[in-house]
Protein backbone atom coordinates (compact mmCIF):
# COMPACT_ATOMS: atom_id res chain seq x y z
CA UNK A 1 0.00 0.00 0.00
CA UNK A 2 2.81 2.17 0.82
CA UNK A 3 4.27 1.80 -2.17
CA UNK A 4 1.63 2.92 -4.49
CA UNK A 5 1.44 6.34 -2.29
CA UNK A 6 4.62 6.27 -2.87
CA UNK A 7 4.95 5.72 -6.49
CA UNK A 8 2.17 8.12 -6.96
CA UNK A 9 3.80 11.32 -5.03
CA UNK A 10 6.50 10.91 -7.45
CA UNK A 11 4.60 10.88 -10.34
CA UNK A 12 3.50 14.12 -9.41
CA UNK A 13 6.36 15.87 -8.90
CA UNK A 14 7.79 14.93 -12.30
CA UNK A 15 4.70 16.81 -13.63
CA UNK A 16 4.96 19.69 -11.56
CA UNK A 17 8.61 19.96 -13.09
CA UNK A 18 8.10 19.14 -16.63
CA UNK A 19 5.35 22.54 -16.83
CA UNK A 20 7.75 25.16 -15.08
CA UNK A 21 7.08 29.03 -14.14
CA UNK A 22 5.27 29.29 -17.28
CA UNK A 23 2.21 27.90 -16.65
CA UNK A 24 1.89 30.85 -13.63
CA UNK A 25 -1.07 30.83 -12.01
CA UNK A 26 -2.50 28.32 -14.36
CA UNK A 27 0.24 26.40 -12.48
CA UNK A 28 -0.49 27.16 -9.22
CA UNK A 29 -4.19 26.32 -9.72
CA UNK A 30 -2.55 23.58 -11.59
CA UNK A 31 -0.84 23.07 -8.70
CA UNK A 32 -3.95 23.59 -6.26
CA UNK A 33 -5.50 21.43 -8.62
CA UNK A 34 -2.92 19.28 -8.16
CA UNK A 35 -2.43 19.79 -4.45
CA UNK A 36 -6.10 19.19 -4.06
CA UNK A 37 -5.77 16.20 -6.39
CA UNK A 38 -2.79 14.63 -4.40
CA UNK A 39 -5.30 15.33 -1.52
CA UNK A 40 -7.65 14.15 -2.82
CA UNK A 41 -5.73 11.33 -4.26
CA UNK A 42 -3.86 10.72 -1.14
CA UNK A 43 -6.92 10.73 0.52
CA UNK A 44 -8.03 8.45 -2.42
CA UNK A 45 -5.19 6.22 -2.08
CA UNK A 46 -5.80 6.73 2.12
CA UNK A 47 -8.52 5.52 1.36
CA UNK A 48 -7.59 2.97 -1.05
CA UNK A 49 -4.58 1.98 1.48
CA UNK A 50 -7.06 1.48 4.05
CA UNK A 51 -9.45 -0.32 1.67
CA UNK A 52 -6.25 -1.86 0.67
CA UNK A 53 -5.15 -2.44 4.37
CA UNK A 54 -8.83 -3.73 5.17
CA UNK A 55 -8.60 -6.02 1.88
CA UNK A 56 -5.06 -6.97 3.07
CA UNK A 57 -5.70 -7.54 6.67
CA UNK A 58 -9.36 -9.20 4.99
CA UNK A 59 -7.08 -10.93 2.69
CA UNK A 60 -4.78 -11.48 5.39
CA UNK A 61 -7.42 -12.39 7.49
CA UNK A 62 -8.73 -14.57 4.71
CA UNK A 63 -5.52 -16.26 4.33
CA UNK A 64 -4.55 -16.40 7.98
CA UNK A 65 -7.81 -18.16 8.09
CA UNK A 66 -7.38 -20.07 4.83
CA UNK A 67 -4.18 -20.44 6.62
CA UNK A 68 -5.68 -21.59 9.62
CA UNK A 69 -8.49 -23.68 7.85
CA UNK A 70 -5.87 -25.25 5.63
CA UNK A 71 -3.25 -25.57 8.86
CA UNK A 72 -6.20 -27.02 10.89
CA UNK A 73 -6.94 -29.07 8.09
CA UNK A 74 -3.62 -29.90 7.38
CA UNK A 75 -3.78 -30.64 11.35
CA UNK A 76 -7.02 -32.70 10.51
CA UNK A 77 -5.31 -34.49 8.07
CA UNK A 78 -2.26 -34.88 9.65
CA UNK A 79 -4.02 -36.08 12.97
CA UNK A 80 -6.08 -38.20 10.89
CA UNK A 81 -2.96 -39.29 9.15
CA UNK A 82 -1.57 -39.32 11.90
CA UNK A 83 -4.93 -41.56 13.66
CA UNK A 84 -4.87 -43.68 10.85
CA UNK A 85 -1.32 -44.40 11.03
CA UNK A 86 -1.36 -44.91 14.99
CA UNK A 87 -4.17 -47.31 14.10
CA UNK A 88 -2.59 -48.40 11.37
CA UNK A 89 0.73 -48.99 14.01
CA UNK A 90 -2.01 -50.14 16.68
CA UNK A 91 -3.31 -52.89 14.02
CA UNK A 92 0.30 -53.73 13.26
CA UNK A 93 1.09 -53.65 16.98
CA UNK A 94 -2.10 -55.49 17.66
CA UNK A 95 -1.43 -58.04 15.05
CA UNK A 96 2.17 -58.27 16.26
CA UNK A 97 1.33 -58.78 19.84
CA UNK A 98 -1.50 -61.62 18.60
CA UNK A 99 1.46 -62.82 16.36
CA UNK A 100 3.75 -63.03 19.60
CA UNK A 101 0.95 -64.16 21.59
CA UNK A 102 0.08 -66.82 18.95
CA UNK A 103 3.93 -67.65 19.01
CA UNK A 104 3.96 -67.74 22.21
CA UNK A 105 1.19 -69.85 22.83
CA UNK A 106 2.47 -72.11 20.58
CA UNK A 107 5.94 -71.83 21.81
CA UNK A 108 4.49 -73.00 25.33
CA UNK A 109 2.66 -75.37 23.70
CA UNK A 110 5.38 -76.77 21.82
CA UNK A 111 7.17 -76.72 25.37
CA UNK A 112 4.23 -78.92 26.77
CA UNK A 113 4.25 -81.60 24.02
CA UNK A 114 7.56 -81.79 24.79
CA UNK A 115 7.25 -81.81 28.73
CA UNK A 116 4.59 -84.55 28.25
CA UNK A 117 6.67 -86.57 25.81
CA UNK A 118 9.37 -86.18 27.85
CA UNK A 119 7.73 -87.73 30.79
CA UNK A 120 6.51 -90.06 28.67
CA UNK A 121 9.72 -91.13 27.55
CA UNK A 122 10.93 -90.94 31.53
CA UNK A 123 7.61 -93.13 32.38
CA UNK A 124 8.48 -95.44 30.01
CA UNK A 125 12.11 -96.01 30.55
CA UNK A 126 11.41 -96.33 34.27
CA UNK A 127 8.77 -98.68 33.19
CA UNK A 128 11.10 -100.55 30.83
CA UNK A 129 13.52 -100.33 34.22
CA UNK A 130 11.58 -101.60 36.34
CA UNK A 131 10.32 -104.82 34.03
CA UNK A 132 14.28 -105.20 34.02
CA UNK A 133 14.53 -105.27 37.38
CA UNK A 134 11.33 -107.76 37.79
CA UNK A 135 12.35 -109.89 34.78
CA UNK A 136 16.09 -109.93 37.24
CA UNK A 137 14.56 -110.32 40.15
CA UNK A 138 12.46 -113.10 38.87
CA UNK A 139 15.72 -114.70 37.07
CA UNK A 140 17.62 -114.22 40.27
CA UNK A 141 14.75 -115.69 42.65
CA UNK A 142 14.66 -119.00 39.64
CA UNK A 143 18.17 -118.87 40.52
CA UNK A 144 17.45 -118.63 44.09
CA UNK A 145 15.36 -121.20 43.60
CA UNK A 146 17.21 -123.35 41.55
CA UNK A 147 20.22 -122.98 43.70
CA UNK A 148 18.01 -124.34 47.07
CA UNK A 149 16.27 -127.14 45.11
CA UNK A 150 19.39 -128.54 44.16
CA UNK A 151 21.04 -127.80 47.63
CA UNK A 152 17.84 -129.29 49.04
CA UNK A 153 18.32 -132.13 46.61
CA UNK A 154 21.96 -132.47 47.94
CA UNK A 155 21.07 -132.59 51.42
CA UNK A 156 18.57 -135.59 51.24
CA UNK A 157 21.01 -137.16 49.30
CA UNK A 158 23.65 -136.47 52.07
CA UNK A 159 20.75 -137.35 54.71
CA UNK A 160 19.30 -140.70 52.23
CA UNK A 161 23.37 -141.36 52.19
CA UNK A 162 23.99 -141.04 55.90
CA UNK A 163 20.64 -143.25 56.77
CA UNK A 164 21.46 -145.72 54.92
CA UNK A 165 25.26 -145.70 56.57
CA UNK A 166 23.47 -145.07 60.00
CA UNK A 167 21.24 -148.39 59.04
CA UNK A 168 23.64 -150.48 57.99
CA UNK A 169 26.34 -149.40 60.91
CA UNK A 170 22.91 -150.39 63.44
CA UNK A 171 22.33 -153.64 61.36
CA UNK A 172 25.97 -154.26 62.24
CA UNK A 173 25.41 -152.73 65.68
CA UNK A 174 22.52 -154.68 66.69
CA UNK A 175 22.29 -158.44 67.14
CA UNK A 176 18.96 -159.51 67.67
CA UNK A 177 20.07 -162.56 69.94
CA UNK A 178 19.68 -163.63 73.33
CA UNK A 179 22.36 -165.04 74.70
CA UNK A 180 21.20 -165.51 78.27
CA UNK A 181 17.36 -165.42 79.05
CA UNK A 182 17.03 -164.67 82.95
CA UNK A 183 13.53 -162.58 82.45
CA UNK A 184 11.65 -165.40 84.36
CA UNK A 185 14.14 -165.61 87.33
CA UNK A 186 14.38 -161.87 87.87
CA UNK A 187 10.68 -162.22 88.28
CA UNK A 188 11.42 -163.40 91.88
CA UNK A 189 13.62 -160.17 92.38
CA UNK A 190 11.01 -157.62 91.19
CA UNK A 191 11.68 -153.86 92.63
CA UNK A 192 8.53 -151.82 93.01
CA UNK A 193 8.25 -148.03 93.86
CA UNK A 194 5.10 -146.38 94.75
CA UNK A 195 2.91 -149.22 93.91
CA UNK A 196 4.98 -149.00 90.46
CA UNK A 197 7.22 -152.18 88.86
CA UNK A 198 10.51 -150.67 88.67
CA UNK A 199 13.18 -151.25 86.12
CA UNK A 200 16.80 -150.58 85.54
CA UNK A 201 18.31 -150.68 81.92
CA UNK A 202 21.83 -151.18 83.21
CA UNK A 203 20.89 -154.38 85.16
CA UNK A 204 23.00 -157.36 83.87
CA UNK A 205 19.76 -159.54 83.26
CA UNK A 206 18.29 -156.93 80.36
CA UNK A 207 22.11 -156.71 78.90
CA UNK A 208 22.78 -160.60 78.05
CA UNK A 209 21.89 -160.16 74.42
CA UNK A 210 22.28 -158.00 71.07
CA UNK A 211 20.27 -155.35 71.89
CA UNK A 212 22.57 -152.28 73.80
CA UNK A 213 19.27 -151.60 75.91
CA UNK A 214 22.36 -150.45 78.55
CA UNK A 215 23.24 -147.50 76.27
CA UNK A 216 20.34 -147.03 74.17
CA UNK A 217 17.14 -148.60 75.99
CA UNK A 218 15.60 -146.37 78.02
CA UNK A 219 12.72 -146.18 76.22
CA UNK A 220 11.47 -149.34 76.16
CA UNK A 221 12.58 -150.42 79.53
CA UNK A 222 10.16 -146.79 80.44
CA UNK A 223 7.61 -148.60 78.77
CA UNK A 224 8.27 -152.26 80.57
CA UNK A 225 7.75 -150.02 83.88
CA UNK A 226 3.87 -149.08 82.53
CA UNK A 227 2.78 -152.30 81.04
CA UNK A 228 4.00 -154.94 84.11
CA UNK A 229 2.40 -152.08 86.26
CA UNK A 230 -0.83 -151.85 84.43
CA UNK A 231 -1.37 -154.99 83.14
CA UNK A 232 -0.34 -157.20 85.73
CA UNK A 233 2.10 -159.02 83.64
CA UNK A 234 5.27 -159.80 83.96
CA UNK A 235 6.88 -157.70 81.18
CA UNK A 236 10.75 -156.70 80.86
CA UNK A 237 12.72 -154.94 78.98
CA UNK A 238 14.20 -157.44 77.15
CA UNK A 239 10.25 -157.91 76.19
CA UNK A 240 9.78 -154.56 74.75
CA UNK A 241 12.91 -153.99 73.13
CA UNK A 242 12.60 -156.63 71.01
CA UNK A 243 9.43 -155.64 70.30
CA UNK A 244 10.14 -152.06 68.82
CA UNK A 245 13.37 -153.11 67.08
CA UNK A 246 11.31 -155.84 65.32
CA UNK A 247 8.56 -153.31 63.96
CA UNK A 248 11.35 -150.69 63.44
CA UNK A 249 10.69 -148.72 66.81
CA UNK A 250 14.33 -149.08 68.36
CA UNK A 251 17.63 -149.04 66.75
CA UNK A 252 21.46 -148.30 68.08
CA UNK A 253 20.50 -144.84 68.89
CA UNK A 254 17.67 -145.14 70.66
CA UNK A 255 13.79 -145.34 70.31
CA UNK A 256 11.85 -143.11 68.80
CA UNK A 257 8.76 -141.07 69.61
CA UNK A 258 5.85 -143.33 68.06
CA UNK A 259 6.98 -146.59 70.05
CA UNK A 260 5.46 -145.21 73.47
CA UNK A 261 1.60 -145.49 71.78
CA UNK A 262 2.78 -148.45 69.70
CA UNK A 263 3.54 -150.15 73.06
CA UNK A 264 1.03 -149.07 74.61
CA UNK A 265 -1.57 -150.27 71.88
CA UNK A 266 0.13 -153.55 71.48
CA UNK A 267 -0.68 -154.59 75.13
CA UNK A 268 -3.76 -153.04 74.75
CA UNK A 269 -3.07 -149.57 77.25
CA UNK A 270 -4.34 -146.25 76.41
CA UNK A 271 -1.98 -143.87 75.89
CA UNK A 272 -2.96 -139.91 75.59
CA UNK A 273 -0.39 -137.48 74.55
CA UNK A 274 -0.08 -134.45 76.60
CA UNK A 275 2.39 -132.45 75.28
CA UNK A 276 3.74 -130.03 77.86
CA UNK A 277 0.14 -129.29 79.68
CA UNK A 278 1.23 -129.19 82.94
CA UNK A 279 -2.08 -129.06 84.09
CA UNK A 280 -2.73 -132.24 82.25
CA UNK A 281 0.00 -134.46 83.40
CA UNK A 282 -0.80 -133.12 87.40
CA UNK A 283 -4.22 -134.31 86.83
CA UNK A 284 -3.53 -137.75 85.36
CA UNK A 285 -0.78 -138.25 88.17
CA UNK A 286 -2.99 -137.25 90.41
CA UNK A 287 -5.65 -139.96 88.85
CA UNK A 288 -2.69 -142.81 89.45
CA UNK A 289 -1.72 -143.20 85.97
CA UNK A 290 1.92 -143.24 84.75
CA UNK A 291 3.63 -140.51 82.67
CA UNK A 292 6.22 -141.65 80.14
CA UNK A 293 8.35 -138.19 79.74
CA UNK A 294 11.39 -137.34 76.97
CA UNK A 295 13.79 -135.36 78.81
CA UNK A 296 16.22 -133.06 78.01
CA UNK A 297 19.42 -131.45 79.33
CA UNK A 298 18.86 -131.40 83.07
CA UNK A 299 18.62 -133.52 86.28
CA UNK A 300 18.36 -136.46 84.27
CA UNK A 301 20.47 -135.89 80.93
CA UNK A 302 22.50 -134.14 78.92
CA UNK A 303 21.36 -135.37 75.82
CA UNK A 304 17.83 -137.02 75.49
CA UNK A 305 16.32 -139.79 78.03
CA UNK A 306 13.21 -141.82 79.11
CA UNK A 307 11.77 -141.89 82.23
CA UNK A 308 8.42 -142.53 84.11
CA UNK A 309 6.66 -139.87 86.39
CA UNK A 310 4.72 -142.02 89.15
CA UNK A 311 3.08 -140.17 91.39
CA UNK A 312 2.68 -136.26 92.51
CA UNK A 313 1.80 -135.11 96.48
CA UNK A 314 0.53 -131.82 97.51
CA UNK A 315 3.10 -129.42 96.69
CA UNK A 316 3.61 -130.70 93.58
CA UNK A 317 6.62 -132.45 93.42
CA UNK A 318 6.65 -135.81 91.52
CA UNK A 319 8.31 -139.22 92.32
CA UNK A 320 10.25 -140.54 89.42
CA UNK A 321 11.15 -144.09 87.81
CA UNK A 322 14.45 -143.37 86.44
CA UNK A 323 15.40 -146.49 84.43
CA UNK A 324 18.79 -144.92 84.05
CA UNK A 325 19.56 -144.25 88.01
CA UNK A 326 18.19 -145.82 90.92
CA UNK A 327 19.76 -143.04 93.36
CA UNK A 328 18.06 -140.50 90.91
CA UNK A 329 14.67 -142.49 91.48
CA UNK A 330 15.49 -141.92 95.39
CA UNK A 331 14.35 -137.86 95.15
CA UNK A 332 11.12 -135.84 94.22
CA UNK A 333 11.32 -133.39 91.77
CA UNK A 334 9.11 -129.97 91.33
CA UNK A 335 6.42 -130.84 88.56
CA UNK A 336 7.29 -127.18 86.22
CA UNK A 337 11.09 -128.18 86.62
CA UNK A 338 10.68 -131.81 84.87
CA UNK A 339 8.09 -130.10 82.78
CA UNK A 340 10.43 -127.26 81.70
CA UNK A 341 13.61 -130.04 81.29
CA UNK A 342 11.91 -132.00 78.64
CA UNK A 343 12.94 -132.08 75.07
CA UNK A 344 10.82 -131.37 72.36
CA UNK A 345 8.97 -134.52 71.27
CA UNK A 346 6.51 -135.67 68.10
CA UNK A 347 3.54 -138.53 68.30
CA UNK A 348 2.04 -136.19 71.57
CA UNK A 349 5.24 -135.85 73.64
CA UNK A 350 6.70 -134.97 75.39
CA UNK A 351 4.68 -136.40 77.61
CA UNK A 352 2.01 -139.58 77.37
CA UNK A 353 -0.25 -140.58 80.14
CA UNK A 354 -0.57 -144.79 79.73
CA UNK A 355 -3.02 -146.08 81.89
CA UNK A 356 -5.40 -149.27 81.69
CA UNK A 357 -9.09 -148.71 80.38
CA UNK A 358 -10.37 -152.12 82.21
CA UNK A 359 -8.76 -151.01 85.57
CA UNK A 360 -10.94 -147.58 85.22
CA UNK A 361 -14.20 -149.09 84.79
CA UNK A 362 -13.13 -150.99 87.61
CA UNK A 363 -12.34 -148.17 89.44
CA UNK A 364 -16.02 -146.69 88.50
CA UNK A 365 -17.63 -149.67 89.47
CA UNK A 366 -15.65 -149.80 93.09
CA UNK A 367 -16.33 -146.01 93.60
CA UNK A 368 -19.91 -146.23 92.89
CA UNK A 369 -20.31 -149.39 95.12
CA UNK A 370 -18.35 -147.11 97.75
CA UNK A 371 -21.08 -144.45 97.22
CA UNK A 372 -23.98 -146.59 97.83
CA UNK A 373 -22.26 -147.90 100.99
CA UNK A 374 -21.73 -144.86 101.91
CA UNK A 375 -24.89 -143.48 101.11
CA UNK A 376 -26.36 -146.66 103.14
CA UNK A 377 -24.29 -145.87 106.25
CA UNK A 378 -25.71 -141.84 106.41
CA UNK A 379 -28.99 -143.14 105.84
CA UNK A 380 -28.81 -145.62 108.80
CA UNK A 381 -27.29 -142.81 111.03
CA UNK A 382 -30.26 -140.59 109.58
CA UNK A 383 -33.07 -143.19 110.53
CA UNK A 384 -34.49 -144.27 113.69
CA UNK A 385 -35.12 -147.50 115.39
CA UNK A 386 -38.70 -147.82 114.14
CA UNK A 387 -38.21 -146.82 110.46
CA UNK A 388 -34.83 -149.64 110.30
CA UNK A 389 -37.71 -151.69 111.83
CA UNK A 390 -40.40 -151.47 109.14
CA UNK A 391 -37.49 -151.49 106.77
CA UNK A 392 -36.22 -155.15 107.20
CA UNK A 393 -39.38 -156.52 108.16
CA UNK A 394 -40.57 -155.12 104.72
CA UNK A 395 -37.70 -156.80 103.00
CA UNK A 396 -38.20 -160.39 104.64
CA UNK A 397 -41.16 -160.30 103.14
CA UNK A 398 -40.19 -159.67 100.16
CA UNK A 399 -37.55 -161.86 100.13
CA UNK A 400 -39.46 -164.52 100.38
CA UNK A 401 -40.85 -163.95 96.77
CA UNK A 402 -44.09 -162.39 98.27
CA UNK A 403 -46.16 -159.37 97.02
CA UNK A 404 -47.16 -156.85 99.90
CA UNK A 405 -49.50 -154.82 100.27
CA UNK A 406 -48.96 -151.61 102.56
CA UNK A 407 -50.68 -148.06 102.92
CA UNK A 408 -49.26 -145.24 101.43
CA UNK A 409 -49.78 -142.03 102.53
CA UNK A 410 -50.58 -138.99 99.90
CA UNK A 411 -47.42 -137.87 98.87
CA UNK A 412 -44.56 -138.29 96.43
CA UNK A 413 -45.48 -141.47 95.34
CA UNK A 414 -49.17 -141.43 95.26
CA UNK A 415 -51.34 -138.68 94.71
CA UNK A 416 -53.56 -139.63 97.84
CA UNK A 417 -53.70 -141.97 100.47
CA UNK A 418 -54.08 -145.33 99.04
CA UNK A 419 -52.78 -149.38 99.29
CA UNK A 420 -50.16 -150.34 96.84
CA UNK A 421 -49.00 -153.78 96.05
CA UNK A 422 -44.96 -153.75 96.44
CA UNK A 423 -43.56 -156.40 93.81
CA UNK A 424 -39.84 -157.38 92.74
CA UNK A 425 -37.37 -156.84 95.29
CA UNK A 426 -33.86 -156.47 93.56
CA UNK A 427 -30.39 -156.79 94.99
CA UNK A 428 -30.04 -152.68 95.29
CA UNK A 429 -33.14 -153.25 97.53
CA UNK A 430 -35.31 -151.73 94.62
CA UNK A 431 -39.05 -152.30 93.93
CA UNK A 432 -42.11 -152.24 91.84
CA UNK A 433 -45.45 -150.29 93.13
CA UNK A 434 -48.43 -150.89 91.79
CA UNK A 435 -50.93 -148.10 92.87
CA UNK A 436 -54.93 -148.87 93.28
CA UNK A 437 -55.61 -147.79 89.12
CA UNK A 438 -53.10 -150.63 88.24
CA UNK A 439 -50.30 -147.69 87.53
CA UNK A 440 -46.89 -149.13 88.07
CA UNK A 441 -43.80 -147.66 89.37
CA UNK A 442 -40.75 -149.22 88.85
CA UNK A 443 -37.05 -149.29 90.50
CA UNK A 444 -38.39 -147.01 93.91
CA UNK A 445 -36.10 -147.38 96.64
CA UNK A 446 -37.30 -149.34 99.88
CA UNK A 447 -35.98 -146.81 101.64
CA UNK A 448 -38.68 -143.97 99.67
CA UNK A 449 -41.42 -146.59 100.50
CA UNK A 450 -40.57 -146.80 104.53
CA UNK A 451 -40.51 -142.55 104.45
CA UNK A 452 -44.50 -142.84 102.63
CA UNK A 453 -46.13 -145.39 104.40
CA UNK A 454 -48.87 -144.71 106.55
CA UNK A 455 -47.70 -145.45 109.79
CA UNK A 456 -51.07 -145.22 111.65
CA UNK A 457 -52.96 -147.44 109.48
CA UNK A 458 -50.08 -150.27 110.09
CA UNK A 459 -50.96 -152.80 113.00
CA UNK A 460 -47.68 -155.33 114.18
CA UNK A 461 -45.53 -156.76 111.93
CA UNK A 462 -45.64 -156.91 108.04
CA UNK A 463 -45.12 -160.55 108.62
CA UNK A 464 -49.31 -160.29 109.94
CA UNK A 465 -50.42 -158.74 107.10
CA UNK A 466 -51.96 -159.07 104.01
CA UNK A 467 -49.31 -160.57 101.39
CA UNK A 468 -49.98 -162.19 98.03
CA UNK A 469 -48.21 -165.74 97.29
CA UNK A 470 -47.07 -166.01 93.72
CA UNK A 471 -49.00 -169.47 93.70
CA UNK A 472 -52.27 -168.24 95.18
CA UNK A 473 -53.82 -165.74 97.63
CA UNK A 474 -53.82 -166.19 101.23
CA UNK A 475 -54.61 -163.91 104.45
CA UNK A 476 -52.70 -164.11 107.61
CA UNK A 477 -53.72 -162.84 110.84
């Protein structure tokens, strides 16, 4: 704007100069003119510079806002740009984070399928291990095996080798001959203790032979004690060892476990084996029977021996029948120290009660007897003079094969008072009733009879009364 003022001032100057003085007044008007014409035109181009400035600070305006609009939409399209590259970058980040992700999903994945197969692998090489060790434990327990069947295998052939040496240095050993047979003489000398036959297996007599019953016949000459005891019989040593060696009971060594019931059987004994039952072998002691023991290291042994327990007192001790020692046979011993001295024993021993089955009914039928008497003696003491009276006149009667009739009074054996016919007097002094409705009673003691009878309807003697012959009927007064 400035410049065109500018530019026109000097326009006007080169005018004024170009027309000189001789334009005079003309000039000067000219130059009023002119003067009012750059006024005007100044004010003109004033105006124009202001309509100029206005325009330019429009214009500038304008562009400042053009500016503006196009900076702002520059800005717009640069933040758009600038949005649509960050979500551009965010899509690329977001697709490169997925992509990691995805990688490293997979990668952890992968990772797993390896872990796992790895374990796998681990699993089944322990697996494989383990059937290794089986399959080698299993060979080595066949070997095992092997190795203990054929050591077992070796050992009964050692033990098959050393019987049959054993047997055939006994065959040798033993000579089943009697030089000397004294068994009926020593009968004469027989040694008894506590009601027991006692024997000795280093006596001379029982050593005149084959046998060795000094060194190794305890056991039968223990058994020789029992049966001559029990039996009655006069049976030796010499008896009994025969008898096992011949049916393979006794050898060189000794006898063995299953000739004490053998024995005992053949001479028809009972024999119960009781082990180590202390309780047991006091009570068949205590019943009189004879205990065949096995000992051990102890009072008796130091190795293995026979002996015979014979009787037991109050405290327990126990009288033996040492076939090996007659001072040994001179003590008692306490029952749990024999007990706890025996050896360990098959066939039921160590210990076998023997005793005789006939000489226990016996004693049944001798205690039972004893009962009765005794019962009869308390029952006398019990009774009076008149009952003992009735009793044995009762009984003469009946004696005489005679039926009698006698009052009863109501009571145990009658439901009321009534006559009964007594009938069949037996040797226990038992009878037969026969009540008033032909009932009959059978085996009633004459003693329950007495106790029932109606005393006050009795007059004298039974021998006065009515009584029925077997023959016919008659009535005595």
């Amino acid at each position: 704007m400035r410049r065109h003022i500018k530019a026109g001032a000097t326009l006007l100057v080169c005018a004024m100069l170009t027309l000189g003085p001789a334009t005079g007044v003309h000039a000067e008007e000219n130059v009023k003119s002119s003067s009012t014409t750059a006024v005007q035109q100044q004010e003109a181009a004033s105006s124009t510079q202001k309509q100029e400035s206005t325009e330019s600070t429009t214009e500038h305006s304008t562009q400042t806002h053009t500016k503006e609009n196009t900076t702002t939409e520059k800005h717009h399209q640069s933040s758009a740009t600038e949005h649509k590259h960050t979500t551009t970058e965010h899509k690329k980040n977001s697709s490169t984070h997925k992509k990691k992700n995805t990688d490293a999903q997979k990668k952890k994945e992968l990772e797993k399928k390896k872990a796992a197969e790895k374990k796998k692998k681990e699993a089944e090489k322990k697996k494989k291990a383990a059937e290794k060790k089986k399959k080698e434990a299993k060979k080595k327990k066949a070997a095992e095996k092997k190795k203990k069947a054929a050591e077992k295998k070796k050992k009964e052939a050692e033990k098959k080798k050393k019987a049959a040496e054993k047997k055939e240095k006994e065959s040798k050993a033993i000579i089943p001959k009697v030089y000397n047979d004294t068994r009926l003489q020593m009968k004469d000398k027989k040694e008894t203790l506590n009601g027991f036959v006692y024997f000795n297996q280093a006596d001379e007599a029982w050593n005149e032979n084959g046998y060795h019953i000094h060194s190794s016949g305890c056991g039968p000459t223990a058994m020789a004690v029992c049966i001559s005891s029990l039996t009655g019989k006069w049976v030796t040593p010499l008896d009994t060892t025969i008898w096992a060696y011949d049916h393979g009971y006794y050898s060189i060594s000794g006898a063995v476990h299953d000739m004490v019931p053998a024995l005992a059987k053949q001479y028809k004994l009972k024999c119960n084996g009781l082990q180590t039952d202390i309780a047991s072998i006091r009570k068949a002691l205590q019943a009189g029977h004879p205990v065949v023991a096995l000992m051990g290291p102890g009072y008796f042994t130091s190795k293995g021996h026979f002996i015979v327990l014979v009787g037991i007192d109050k405290d327990d001790q126990v009288t033996v029948a040492d076939v090996g020692s007659r001072g040994r046979s001179a003590y008692k011993y306490p029952l749990k120290d024999v007990v706890s001295q025996s050896k360990s024993a098959s066939a039921g021993g160590p210990f076998w009660e023997i005793y005789n089955p006939k000489q226990e009914d016996q004693k049944v039928k001798d205690a039972t007897k004893k009962q009765i008497e005794d019962a009869k003696v308390l029952t006398v003491k019990k009774h009076s003079k008149e009952y003992w009276d009735m009793y044995y006149d009762i009984k003469a009667v009946l004696q005489k094969n005679y039926q009698l009739i006698v009052p009863l009074k109501e009571g145990k054996l009658t439901p009321e008072e009534q006559m009964v016919t007594l009938v069949n007097l037996k040797i226990n002094d038992e009878v037969t009733i026969v009540d008033s409705h032909n009932q009959m009673k059978t085996d009633i003691t004459l003693g329950e009879i007495v106790e029932q009878i109606n005393k006050k309807a009795v007059n004298g003697s039974f021998q006065k009364t009515v009584t029925i012959d077997p023959n016919h009927i008659s009535f005595t007064n």
